[in-house]
Protein backbone atom coordinates (compact mmCIF):
# COMPACT_ATOMS: atom_id res chain seq x y z
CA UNK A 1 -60.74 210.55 176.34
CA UNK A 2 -57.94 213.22 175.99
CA UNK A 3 -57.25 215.09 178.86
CA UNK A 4 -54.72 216.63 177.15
CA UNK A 5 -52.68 217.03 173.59
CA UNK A 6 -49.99 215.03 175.11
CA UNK A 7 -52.05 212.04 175.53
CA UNK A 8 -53.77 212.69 171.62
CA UNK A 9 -50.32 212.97 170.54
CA UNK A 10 -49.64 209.29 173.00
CA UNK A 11 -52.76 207.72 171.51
CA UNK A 12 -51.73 208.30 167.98
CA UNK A 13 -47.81 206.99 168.68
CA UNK A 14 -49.10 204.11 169.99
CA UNK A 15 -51.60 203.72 166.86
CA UNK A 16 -49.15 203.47 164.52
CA UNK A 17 -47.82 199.70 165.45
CA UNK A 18 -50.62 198.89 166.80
CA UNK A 19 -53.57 199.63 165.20
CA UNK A 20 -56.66 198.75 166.74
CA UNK A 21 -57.93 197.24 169.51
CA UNK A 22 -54.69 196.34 171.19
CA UNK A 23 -53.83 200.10 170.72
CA UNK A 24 -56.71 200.66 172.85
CA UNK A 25 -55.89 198.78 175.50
CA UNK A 26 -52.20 199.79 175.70
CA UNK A 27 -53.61 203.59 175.82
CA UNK A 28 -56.47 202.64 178.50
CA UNK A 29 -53.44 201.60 180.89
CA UNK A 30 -51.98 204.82 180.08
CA UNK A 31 -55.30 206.80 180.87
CA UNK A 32 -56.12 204.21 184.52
CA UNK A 33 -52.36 204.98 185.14
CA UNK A 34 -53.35 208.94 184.98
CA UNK A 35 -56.40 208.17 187.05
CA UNK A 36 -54.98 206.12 189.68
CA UNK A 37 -51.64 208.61 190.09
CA UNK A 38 -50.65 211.83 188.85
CA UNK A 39 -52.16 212.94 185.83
CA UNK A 40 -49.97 215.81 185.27
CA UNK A 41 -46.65 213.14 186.10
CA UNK A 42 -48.03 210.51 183.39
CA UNK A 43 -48.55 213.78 180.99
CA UNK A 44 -44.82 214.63 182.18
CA UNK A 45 -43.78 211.25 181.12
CA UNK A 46 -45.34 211.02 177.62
CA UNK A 47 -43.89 214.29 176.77
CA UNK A 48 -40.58 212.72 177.46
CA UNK A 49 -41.37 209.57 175.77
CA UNK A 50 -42.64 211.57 172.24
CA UNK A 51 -39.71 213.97 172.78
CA UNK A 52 -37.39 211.04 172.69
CA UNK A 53 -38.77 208.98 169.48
CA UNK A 54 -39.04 206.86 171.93
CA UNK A 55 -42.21 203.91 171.97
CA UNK A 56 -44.99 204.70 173.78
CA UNK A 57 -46.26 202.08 176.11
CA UNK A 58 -48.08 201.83 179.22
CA UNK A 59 -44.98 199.82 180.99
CA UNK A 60 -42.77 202.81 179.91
CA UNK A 61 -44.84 205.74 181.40
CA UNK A 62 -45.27 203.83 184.50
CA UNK A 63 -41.22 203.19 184.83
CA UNK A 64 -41.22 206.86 184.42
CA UNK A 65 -43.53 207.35 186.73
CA UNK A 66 -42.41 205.34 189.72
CA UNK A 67 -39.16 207.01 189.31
CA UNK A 68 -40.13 210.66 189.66
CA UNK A 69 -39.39 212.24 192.86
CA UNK A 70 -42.19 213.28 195.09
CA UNK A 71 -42.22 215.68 197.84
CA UNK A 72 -41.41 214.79 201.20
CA UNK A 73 -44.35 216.08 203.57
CA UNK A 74 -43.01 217.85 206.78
CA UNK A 75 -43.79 216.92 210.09
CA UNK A 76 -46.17 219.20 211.76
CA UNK A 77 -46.61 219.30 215.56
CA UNK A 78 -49.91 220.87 217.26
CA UNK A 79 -49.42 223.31 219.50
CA UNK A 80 -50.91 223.55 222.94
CA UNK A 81 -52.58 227.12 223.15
CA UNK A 82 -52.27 229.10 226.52
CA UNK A 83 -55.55 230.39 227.35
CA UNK A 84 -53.89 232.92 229.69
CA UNK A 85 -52.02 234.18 227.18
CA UNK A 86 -55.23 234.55 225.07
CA UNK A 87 -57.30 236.07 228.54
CA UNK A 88 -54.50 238.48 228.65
CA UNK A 89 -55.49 239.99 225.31
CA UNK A 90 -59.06 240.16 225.72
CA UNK A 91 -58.18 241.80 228.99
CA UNK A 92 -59.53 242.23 232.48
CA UNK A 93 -62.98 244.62 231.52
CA UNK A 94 -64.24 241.83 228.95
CA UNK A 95 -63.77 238.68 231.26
CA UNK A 96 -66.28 240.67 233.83
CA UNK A 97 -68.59 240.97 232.00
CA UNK A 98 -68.45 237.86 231.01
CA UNK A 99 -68.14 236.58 234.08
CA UNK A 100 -71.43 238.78 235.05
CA UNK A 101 -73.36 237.81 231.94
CA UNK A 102 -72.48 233.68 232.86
CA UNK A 103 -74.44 234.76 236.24
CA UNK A 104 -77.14 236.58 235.08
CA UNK A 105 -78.19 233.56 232.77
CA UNK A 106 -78.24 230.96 235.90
């Protein structure tokens, strides 16, 4: 129910005003929020929040949260592998005999 002291220290902020089951539900949000995202950005944001005095609320974490900056992800290309250059390493003993075994076994 905690998955951290952040979110205890969330669950009893939002408590306070509203005690109960409409506590509950605002700190559910909070918690699907975590699930469905970045735990360790909603965490992030309720530290903020708590830092501030500010009032804890499932619309606030998630403004904070669709703010944050994520990473961009490079572009990666595949390369296309040389298999001379690879036959030239192995050199020209070890493709005979492979060559000889591939004969052997037809």
């Amino acid at each position: 129910m905690f998955p951290s002291l952040v979110f205890r220290r969330a669950y009893d902020a939002i408590q306070t005003p509203h005690h109960g089951t409409k506590g509950d539900l605002e700190y559910l949000r909070i918690l699907h929020l975590a699930a469905s995202t970045v735990e360790a950005d909603v965490a992030a944001a309720l530290e903020l929040l708590l830092a501030e005095s500010a009032a804890v609320s499932s619309d606030a974490v998630r403004a904070i949260v669709s703010t944050a900056r994520r990473p961009e992800i490079p572009a990666l290309s595949r390369p296309d592998p040389d298999v001379d250059e690879y036959d030239s390493l192995l050199g020209d003993g070890v493709l005979e005999e492979t060559h000889q075994l591939r004969e052997v076994g037809t």
